[in-house]
Protein backbone atom coordinates (compact mmCIF):
# COMPACT_ATOMS: atom_id res chain seq x y z
CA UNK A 1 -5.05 19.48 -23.44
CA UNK A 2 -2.02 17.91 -21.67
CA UNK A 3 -2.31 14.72 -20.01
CA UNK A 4 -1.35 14.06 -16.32
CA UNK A 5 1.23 10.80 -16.82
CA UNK A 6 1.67 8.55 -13.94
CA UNK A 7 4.15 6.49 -12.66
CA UNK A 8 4.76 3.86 -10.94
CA UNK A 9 7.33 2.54 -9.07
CA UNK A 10 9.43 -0.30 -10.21
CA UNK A 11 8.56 -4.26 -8.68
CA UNK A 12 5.72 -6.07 -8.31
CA UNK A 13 3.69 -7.66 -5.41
CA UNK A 14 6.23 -10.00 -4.49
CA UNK A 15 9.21 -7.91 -5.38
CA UNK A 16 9.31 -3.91 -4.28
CA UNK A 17 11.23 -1.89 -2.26
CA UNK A 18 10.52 -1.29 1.06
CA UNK A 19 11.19 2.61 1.25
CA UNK A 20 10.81 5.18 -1.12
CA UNK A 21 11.05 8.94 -1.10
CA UNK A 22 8.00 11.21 -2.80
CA UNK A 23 7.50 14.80 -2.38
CA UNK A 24 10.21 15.11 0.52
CA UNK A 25 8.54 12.37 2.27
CA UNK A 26 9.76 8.95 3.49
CA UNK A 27 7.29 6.09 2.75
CA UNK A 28 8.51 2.31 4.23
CA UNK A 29 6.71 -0.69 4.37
CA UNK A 30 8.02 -2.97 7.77
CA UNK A 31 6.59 -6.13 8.82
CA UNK A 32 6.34 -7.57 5.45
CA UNK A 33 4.89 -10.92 4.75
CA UNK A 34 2.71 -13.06 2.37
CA UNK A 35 -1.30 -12.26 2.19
CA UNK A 36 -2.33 -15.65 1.83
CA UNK A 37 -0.54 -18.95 0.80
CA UNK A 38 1.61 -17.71 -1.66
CA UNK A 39 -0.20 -14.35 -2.12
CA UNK A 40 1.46 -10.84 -2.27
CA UNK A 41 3.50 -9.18 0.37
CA UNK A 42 1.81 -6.99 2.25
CA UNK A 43 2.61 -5.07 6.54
CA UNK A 44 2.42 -2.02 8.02
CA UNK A 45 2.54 1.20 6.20
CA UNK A 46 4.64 4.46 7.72
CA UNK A 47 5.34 7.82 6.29
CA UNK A 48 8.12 10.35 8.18
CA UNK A 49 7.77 6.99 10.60
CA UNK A 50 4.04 7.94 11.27
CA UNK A 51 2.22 4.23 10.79
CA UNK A 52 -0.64 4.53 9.14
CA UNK A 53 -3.52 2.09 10.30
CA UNK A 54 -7.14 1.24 9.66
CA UNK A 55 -9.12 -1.44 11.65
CA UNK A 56 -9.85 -4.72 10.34
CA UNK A 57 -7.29 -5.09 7.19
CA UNK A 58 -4.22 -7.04 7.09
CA UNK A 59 -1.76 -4.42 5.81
CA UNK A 60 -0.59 -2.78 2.41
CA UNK A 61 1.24 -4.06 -0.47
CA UNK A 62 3.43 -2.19 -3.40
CA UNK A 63 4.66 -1.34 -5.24
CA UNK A 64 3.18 2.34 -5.13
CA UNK A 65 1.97 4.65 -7.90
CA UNK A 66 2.98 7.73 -6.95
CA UNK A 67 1.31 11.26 -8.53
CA UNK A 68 2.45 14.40 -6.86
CA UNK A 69 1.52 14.21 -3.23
CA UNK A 70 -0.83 11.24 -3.80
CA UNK A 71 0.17 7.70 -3.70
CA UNK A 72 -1.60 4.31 -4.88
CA UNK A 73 -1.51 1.21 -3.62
CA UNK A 74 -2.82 -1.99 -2.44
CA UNK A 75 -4.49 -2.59 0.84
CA UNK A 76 -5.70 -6.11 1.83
CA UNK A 77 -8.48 -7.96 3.95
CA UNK A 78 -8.65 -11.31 5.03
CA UNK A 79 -13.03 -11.94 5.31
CA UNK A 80 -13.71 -14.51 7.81
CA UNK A 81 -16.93 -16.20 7.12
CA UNK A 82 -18.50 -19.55 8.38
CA UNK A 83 -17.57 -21.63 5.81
CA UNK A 84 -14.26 -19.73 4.63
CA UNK A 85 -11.91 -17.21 4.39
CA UNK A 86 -12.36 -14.64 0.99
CA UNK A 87 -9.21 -12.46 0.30
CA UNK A 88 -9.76 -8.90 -0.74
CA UNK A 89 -7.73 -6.61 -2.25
CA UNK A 90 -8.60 -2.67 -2.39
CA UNK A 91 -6.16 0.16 -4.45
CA UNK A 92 -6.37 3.07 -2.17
CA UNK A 93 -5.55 6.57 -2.29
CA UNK A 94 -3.23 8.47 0.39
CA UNK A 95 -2.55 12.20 0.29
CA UNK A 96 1.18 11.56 2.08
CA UNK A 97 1.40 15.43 3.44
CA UNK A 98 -2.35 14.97 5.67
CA UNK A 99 -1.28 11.18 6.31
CA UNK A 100 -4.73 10.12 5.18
CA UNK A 101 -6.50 8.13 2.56
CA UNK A 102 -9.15 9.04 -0.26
């Protein structure tokens, strides 16, 4: 049986690049900025300059893992509570040709 290998792409959470090209599409990050005090970068995400949104987080992060037309990456959420604030940090899923995530 062959195994699927994955890659990702180079950087880390504080370091990445903000635009990369996977299967002939155009994936940038704008509006980057620390999640936290200190915390990763994270901003808006846009593919073929399509942003991608969903209500109520604070933006994604990279660097990407990229598998055919799938990529992987961080999205974060700032929970507001009555006594304090509790980061979260999801990997999601986005199949880049329908725009939309697993």
């Amino acid at each position: 049986m062959k195994k699927s290998i994955v890659y990702a792409e180079m950087g880390n959470p504080w370091r990445f690049p903000s635009s990369y090209e996977v299967a002939s599409c155009r994936i940038q990050f704008k509006d980057l900025h620390n999640f936290g005090k200190e915390g990763p970068l994270c901003g808006k995400l846009f593919i073929n300059d399509i942003q991608l949104t969903i209500p109520d987080y604070d933006g994604f992060g990279g660097p990407i893992i990229k598998n055919n037309k799938y990529i992987y990456l961080p999205l974060y959420q700032m929970k507001t509570g009555n006594r304090s604030n509790s980061p979260r940090t999801y990997i999601v899923e986005i199949d880049i040709s329908k725009k939309n995530i697993g």
